[in-house]
C-alpha atoms as a PDB file:
ATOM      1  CA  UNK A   1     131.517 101.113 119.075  1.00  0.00           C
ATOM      2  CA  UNK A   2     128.331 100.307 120.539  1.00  0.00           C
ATOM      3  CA  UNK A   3     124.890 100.722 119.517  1.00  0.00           C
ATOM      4  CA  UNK A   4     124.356 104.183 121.587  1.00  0.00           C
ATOM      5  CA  UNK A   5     127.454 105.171 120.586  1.00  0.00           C
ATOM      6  CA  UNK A   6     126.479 104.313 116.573  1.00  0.00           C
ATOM      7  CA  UNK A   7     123.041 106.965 117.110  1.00  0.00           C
ATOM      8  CA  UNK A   8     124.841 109.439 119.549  1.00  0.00           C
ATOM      9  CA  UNK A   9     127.194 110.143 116.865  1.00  0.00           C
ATOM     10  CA  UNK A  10     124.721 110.025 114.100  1.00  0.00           C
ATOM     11  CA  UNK A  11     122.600 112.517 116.244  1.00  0.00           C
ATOM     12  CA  UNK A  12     125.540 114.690 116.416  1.00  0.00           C
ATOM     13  CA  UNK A  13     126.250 115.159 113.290  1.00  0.00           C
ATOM     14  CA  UNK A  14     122.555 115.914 112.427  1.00  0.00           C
ATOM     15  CA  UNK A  15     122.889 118.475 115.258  1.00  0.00           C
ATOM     16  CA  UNK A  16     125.211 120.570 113.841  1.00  0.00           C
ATOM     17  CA  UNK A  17     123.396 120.418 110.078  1.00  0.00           C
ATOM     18  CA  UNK A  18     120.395 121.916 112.017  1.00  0.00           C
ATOM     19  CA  UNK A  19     122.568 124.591 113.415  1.00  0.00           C
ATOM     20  CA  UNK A  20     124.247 125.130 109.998  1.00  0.00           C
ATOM     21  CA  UNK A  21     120.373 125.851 108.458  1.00  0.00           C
ATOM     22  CA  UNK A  22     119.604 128.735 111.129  1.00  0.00           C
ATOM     23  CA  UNK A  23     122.954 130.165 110.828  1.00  0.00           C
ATOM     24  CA  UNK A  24     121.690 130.388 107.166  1.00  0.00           C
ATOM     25  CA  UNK A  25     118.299 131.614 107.630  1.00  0.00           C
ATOM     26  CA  UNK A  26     119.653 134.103 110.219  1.00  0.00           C
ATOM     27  CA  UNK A  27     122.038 135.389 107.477  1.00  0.00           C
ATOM     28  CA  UNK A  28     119.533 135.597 104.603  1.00  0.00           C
ATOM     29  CA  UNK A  29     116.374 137.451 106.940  1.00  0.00           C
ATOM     30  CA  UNK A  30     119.225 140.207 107.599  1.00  0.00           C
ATOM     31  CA  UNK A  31     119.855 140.383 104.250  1.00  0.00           C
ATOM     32  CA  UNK A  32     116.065 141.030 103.117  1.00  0.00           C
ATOM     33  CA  UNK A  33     115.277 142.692 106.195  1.00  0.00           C
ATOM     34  CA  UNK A  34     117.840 145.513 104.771  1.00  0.00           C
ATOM     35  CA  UNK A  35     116.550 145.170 101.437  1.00  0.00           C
ATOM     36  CA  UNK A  36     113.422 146.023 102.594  1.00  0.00           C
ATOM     37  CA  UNK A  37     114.774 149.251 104.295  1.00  0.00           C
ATOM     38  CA  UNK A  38     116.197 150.341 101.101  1.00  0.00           C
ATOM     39  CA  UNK A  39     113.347 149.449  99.223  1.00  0.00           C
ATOM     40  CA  UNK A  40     111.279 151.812 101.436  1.00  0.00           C
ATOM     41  CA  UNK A  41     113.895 154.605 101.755  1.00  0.00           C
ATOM     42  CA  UNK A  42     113.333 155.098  98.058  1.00  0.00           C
ATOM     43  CA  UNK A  43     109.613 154.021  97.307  1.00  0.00           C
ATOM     44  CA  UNK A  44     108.705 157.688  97.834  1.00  0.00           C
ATOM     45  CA  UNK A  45     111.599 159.129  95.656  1.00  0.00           C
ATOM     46  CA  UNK A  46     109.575 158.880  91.739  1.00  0.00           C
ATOM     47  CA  UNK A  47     113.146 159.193  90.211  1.00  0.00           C
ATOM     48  CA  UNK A  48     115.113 156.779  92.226  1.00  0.00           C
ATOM     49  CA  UNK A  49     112.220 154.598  91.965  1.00  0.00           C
ATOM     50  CA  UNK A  50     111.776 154.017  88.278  1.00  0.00           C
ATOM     51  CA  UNK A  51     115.388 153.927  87.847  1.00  0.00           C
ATOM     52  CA  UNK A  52     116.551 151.860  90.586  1.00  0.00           C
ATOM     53  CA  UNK A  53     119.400 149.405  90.048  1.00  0.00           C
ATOM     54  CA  UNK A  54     121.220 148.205  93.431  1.00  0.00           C
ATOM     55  CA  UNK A  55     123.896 146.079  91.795  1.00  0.00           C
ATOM     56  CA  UNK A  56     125.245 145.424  88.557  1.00  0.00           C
ATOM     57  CA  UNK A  57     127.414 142.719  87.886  1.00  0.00           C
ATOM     58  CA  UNK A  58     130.194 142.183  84.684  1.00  0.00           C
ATOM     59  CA  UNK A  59     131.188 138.222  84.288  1.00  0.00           C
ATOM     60  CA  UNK A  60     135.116 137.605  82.161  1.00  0.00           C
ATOM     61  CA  UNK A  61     137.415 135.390  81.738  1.00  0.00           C
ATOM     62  CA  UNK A  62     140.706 135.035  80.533  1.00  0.00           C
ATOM     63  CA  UNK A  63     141.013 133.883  76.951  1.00  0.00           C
ATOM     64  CA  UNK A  64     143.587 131.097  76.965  1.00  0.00           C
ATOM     65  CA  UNK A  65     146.312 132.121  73.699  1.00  0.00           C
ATOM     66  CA  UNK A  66     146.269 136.008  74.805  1.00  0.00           C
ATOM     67  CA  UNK A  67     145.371 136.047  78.368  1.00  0.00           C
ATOM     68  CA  UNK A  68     143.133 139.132  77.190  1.00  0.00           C
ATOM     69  CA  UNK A  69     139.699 139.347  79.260  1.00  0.00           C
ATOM     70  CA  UNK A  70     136.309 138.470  77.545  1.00  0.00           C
ATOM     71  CA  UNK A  71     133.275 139.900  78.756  1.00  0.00           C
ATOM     72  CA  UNK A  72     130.570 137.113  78.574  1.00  0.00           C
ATOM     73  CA  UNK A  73     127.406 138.554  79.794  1.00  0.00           C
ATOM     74  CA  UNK A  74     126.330 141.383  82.795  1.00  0.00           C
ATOM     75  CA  UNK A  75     123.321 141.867  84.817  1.00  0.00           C
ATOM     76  CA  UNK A  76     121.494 144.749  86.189  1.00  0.00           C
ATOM     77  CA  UNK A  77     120.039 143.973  89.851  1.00  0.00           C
ATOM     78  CA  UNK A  78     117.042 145.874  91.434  1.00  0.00           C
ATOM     79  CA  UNK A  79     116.118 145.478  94.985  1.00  0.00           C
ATOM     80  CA  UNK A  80     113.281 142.787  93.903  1.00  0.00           C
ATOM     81  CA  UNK A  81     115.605 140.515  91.638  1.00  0.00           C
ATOM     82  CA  UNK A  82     118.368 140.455  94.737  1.00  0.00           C
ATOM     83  CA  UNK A  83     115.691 139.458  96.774  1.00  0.00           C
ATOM     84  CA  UNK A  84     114.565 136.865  94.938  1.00  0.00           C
ATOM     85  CA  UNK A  85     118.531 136.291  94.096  1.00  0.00           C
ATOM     86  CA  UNK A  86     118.479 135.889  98.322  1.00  0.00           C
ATOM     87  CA  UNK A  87     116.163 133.235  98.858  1.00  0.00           C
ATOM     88  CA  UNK A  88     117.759 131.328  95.888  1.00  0.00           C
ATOM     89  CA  UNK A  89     120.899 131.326  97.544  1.00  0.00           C
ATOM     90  CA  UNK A  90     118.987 130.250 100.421  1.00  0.00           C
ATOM     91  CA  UNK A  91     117.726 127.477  98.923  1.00  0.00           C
ATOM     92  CA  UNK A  92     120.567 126.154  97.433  1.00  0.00           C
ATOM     93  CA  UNK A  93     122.427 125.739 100.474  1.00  0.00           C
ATOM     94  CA  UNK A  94     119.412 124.063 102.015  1.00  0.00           C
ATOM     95  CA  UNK A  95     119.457 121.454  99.330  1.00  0.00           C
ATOM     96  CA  UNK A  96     123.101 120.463  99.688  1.00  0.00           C
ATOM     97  CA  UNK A  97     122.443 120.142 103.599  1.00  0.00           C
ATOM     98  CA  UNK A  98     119.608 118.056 103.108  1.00  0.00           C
ATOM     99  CA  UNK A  99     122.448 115.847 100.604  1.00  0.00           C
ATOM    100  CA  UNK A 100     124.928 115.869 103.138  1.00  0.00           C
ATOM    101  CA  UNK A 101     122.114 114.515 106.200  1.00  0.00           C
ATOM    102  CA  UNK A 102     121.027 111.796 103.520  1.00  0.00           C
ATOM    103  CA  UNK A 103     124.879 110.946 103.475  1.00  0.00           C
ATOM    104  CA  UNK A 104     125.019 110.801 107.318  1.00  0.00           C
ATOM    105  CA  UNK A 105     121.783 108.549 106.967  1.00  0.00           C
ATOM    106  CA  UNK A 106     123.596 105.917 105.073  1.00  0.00           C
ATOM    107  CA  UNK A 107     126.446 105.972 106.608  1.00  0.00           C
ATOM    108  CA  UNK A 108     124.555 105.698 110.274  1.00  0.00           C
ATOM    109  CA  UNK A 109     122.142 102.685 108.237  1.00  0.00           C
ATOM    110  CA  UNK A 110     125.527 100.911 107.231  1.00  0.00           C
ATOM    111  CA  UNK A 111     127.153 101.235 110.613  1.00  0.00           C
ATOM    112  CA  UNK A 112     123.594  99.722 112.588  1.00  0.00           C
ATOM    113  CA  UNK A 113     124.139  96.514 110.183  1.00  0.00           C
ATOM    114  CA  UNK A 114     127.596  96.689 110.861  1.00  0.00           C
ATOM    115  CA  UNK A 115     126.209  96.427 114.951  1.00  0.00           C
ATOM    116  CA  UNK A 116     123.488  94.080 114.516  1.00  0.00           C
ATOM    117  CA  UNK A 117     126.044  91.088 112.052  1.00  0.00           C
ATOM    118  CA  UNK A 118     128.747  91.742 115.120  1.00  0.00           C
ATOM    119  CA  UNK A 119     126.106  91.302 118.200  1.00  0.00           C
ATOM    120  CA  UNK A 120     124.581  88.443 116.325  1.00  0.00           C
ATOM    121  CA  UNK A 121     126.496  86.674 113.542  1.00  0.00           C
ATOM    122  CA  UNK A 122     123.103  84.789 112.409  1.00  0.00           C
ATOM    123  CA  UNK A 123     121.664  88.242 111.500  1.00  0.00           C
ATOM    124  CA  UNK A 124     123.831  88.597 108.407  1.00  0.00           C
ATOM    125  CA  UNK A 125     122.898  86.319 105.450  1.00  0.00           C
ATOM    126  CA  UNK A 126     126.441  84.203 104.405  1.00  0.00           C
ATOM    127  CA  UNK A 127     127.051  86.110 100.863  1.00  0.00           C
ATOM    128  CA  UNK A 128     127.607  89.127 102.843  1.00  0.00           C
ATOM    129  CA  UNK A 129     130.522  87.806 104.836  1.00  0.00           C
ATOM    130  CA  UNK A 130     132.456  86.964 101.900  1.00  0.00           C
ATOM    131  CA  UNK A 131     134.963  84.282 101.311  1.00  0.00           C
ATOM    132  CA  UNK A 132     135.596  83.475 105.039  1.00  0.00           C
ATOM    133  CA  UNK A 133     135.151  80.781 107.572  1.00  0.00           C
ATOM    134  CA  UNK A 134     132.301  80.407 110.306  1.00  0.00           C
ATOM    135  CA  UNK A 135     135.850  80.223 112.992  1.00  0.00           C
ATOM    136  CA  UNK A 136     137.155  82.926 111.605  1.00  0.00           C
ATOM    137  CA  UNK A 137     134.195  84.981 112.240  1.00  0.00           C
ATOM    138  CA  UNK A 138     134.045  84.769 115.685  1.00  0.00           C
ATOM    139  CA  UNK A 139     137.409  86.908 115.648  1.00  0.00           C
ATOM    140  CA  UNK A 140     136.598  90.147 113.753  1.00  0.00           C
ATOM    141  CA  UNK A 141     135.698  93.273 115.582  1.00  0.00           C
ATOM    142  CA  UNK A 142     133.273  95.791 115.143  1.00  0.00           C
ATOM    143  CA  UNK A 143     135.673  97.175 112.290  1.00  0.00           C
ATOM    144  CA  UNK A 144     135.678  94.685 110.212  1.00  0.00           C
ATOM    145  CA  UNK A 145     131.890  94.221 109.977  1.00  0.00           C
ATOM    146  CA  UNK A 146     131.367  97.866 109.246  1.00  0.00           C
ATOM    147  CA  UNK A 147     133.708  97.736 106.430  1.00  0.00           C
ATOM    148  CA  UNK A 148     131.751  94.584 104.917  1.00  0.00           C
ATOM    149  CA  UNK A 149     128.606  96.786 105.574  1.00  0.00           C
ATOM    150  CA  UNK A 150     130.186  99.272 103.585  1.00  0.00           C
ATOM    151  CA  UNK A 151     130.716  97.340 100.315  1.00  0.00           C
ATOM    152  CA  UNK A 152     127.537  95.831 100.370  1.00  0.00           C
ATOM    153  CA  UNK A 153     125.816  95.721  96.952  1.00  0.00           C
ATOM    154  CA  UNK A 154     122.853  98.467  96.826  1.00  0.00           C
ATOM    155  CA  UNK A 155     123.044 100.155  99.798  1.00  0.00           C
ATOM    156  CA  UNK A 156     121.287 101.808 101.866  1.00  0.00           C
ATOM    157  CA  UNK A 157     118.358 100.027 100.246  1.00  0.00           C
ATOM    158  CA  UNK A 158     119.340  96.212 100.525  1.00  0.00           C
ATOM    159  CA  UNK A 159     120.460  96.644 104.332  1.00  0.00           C
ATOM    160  CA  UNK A 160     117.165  98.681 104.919  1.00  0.00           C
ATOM    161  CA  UNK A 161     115.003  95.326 103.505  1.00  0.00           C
ATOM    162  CA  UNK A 162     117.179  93.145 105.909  1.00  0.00           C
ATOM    163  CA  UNK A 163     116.294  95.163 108.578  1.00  0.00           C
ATOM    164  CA  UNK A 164     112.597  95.271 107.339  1.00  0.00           C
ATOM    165  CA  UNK A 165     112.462  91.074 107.124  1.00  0.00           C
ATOM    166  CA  UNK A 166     113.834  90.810 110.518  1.00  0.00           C
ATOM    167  CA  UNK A 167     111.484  93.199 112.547  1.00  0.00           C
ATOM    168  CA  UNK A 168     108.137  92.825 111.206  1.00  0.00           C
ATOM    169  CA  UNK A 169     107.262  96.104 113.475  1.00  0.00           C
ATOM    170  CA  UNK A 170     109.677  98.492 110.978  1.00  0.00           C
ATOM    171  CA  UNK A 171     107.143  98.006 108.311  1.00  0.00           C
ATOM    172  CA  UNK A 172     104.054  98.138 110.665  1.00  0.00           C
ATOM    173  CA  UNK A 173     105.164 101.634 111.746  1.00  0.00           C
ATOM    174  CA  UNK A 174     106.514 102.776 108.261  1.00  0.00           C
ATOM    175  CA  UNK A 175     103.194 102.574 106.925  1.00  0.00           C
ATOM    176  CA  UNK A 176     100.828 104.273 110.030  1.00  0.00           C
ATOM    177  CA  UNK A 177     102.721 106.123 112.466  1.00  0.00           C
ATOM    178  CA  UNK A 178     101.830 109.611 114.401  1.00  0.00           C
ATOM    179  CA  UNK A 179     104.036 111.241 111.585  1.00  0.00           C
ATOM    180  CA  UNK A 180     100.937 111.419 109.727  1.00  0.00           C
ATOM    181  CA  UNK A 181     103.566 109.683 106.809  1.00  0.00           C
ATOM    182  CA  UNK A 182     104.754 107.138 104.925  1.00  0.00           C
ATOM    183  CA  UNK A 183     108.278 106.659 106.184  1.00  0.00           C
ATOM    184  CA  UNK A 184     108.917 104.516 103.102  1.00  0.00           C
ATOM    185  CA  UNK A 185     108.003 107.125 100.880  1.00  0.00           C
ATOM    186  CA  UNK A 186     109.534 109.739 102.543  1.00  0.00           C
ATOM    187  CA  UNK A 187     113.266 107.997 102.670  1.00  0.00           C
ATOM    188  CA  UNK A 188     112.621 107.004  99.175  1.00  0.00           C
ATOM    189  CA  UNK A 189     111.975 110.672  98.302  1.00  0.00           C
ATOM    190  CA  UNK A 190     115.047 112.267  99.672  1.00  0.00           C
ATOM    191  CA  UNK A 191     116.823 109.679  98.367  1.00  0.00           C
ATOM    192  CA  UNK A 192     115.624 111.031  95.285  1.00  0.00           C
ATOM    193  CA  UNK A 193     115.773 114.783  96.043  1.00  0.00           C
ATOM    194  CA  UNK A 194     119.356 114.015  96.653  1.00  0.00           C
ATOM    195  CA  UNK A 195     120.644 112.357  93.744  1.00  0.00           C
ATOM    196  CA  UNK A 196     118.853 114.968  91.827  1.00  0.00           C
ATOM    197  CA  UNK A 197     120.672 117.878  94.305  1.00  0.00           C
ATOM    198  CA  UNK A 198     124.097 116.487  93.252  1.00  0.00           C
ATOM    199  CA  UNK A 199     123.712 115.315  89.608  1.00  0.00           C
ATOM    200  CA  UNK A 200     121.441 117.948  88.413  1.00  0.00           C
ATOM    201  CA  UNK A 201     121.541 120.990  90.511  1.00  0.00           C
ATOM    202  CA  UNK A 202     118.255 120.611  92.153  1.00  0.00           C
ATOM    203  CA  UNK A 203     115.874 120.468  88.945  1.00  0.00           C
ATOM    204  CA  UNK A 204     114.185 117.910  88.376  1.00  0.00           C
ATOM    205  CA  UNK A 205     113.689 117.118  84.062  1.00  0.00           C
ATOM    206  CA  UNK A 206     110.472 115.503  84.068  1.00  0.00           C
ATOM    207  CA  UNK A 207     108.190 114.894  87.356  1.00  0.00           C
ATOM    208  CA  UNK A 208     106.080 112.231  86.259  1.00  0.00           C
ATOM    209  CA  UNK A 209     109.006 109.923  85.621  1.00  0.00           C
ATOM    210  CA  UNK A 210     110.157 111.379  89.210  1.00  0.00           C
ATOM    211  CA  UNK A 211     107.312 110.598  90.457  1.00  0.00           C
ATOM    212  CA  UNK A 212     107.159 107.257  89.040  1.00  0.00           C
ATOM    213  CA  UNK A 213     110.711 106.284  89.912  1.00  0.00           C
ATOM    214  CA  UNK A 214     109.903 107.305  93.831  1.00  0.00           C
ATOM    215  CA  UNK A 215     106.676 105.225  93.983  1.00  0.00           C
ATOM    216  CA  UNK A 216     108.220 102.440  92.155  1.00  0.00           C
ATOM    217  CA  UNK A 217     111.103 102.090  94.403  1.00  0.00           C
ATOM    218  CA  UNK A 218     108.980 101.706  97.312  1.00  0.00           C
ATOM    219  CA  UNK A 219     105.865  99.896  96.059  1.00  0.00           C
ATOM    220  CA  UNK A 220     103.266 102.374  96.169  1.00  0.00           C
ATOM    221  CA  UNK A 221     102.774 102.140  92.210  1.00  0.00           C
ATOM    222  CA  UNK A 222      99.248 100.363  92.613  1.00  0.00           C
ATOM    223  CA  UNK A 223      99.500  99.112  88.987  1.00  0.00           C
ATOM    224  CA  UNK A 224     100.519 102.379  88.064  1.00  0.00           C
ATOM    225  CA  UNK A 225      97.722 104.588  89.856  1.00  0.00           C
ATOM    226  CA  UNK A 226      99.618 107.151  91.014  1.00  0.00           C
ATOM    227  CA  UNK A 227      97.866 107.980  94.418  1.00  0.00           C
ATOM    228  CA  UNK A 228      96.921 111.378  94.956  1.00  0.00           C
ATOM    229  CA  UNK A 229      98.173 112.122  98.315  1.00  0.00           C
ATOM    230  CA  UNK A 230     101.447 110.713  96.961  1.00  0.00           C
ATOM    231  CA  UNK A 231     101.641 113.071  94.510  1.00  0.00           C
ATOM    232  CA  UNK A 232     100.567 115.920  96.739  1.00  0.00           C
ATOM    233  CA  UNK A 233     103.224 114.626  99.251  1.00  0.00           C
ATOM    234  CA  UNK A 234     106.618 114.414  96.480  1.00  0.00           C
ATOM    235  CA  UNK A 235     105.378 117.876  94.955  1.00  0.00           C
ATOM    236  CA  UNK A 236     105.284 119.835  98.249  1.00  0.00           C
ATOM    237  CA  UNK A 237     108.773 119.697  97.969  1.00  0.00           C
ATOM    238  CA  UNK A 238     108.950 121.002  94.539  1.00  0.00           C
ATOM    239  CA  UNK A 239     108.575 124.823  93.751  1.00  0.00           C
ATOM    240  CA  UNK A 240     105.639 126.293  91.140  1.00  0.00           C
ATOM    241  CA  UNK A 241     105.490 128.619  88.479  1.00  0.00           C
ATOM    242  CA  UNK A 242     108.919 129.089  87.188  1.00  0.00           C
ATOM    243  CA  UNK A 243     110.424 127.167  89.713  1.00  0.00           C
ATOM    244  CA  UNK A 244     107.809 123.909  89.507  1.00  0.00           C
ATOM    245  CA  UNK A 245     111.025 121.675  88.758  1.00  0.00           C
ATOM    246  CA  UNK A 246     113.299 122.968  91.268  1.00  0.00           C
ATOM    247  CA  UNK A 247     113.626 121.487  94.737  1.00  0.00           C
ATOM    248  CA  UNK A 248     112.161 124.045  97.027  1.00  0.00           C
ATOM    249  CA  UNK A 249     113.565 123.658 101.052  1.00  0.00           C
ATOM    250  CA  UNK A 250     112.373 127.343 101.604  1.00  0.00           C
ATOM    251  CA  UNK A 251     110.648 127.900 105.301  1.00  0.00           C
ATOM    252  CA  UNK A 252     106.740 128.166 104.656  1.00  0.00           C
ATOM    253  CA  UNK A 253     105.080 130.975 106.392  1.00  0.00           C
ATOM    254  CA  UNK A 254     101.488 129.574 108.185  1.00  0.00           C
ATOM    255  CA  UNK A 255     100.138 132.864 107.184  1.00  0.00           C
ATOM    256  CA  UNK A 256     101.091 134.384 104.158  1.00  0.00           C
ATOM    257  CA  UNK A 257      99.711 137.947 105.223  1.00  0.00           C
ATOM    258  CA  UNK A 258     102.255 137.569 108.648  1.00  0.00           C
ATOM    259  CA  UNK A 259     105.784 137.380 106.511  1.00  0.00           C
ATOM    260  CA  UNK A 260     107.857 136.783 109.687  1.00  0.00           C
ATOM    261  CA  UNK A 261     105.140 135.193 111.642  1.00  0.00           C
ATOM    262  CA  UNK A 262     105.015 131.526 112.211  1.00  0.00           C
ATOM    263  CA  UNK A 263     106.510 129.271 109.435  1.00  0.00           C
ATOM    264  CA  UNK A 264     107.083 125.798 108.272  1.00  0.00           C
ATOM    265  CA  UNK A 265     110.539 124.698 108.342  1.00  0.00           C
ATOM    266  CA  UNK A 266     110.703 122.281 105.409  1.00  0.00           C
ATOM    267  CA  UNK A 267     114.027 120.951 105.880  1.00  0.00           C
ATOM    268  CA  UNK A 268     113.244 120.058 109.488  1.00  0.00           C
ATOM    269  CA  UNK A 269     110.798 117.812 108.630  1.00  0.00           C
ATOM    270  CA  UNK A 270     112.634 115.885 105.620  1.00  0.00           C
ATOM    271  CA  UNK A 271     115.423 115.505 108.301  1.00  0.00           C
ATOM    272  CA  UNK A 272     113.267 114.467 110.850  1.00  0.00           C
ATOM    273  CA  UNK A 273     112.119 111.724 108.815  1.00  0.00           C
ATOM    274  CA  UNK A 274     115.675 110.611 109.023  1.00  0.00           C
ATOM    275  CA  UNK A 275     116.382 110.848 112.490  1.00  0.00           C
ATOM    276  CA  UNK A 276     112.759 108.876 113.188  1.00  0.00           C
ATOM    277  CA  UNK A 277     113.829 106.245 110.787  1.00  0.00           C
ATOM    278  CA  UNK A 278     117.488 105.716 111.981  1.00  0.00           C
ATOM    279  CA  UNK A 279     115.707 105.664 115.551  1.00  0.00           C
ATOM    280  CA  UNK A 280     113.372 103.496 114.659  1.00  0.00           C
ATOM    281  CA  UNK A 281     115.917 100.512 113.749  1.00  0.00           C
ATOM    282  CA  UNK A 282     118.203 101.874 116.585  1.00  0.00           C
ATOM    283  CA  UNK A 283     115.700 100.921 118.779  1.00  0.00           C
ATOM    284  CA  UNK A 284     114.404  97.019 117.193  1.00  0.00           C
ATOM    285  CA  UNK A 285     117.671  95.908 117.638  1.00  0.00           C
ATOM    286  CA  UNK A 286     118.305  96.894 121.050  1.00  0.00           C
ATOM    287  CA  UNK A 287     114.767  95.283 121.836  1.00  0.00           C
ATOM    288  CA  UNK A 288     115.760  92.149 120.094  1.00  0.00           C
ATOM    289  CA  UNK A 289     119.137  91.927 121.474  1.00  0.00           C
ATOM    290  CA  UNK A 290     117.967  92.621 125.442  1.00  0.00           C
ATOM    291  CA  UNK A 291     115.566  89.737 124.614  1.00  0.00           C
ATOM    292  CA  UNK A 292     118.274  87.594 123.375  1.00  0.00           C
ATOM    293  CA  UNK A 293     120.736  87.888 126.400  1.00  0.00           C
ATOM    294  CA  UNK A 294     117.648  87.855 128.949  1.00  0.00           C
END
């Protein structure tokens, strides 16, 4: 595999998350936009109105010695709880995509190490080839080195400092970019967001200690002065009132009077920050390696 090979199939992949999101938004606007139709339907009907329940739901299970059915709880739906119910759903399916493009991410970060130890066997430091001879080296294909990448200790994060070391520019452009962002922060954050996604369903318990434990990773404590626009920037992702813990991927309308008018599409951007990133060290080696064979 070679490098454009290593991105083309990352970009791929990323591809069809993106297409996986609309299909999703598509889905839940034709849900709401029929909500809305029954919502109006009845708004002028008193009776229907002040009694209104679209759905209700019964939850049971099978007791184990009888087999009989227990009845464990039910809920009443109106047309404003499934809507809410709706973008919920939503949600939650945004937060295991953004999981599974973090998961590409690492997987793309492990295979460009994999690239730049097999192009250049000076890149890698000698603990990471293991208990092997410089002759033997010379022999092992592309394979090999991405399986060595693989069980690396502390991934993505110790491959992502190597990379860091060896082009100087990474961190230049990590810090001011025309992303307006801190690419640092921002990988550090979904790495975050994700590990929270998949070990705690998408709430976060306390958000000053997740705040601290982003920032820390990444060295923006500043002797433990939290900077405000880094706190501004890790909460935007992070829902308010009843929802101020939950990771919130939900498209944010421009205009909050213009509902389906234009929007910003939150997940986009967190992904983006991958796909610059990925590109980013995609392209420093292929710089440094067309200077090495020229």
């Amino acid at each position: 595999m070679d490098l454009d090979e290593i991105f083309g199939s990352y970009s791929r992949k990323m591809i069809q998350l993106c297409l996986y999101q609309r299909a999703m938004n598509d889905t839940a606007k034709k849900e709401l936009e029929k909500l809305s139709e029954y919502e109006k339907a009845i708004e002028n009907i008193l009776e229907l109105k002040e009694h209104s329940t679209l759905s209700h739901h019964s939850m049971a299970f099978r007791i184990a010695s009888s087999g009989e059915h227990f009845f464990y709880g039910q809920k009443k739906l109106s047309v404003k709880d499934k809507q809410i119910s709706v973008d919920l759903h939503k949600n939650k399916q945004y937060q295991w995509l953004l999981s599974e493009a973090y998961e590409e991410f690492e997987d793309c970060i492990e295979r460009l190490y994999a690239y730049a130890g097999f192009i250049n066997n000076d890149f890698w430091p000698l603990k990471d080839y293991g208990a092997i001879t410089l002759s033997e080296i010379e022999n092992k294909d592309f394979n090999w080195f991405e399986e060595q990448a693989t069980n690396k200790k502390d991934t993505p994060a110790s491959i992502i400092n190597k990379f860091r070391s060896s082009f100087p520019n990474i961190m230049k452009i990590e810090e001011k970019n025309e992303l307006g962002v801190n690419l640092r922060l921002a990988i550090t954050l979904i790495e975050h967001l994700r590990h929270v996604i998949v070990h705690r369903g998408g709430t976060v318990l306390d958000k000053n200690k997740f705040r601290y434990n982003i920032l820390k990773k990444c060295g923006l404590l500043n002797n433990g002065n939290i900077a405000e626009e880094h706190t501004q920037f890790i909460d935007g992702f992070l829902g308010s009132g009843d929802y101020e813990k939950t990771i919130f991927l939900l498209e944010v309308p421009i205009n909050q009077k213009i509902p389906q008018g234009a929007y910003i599409n939150v997940l986009d951007k967190l992904t983006g920050y991958l796909m610059a990133y990925v590109h980013l060290i995609y392209v420093s080696i292929k710089t440094s390696h067309n200077k090495h064979i020229n």
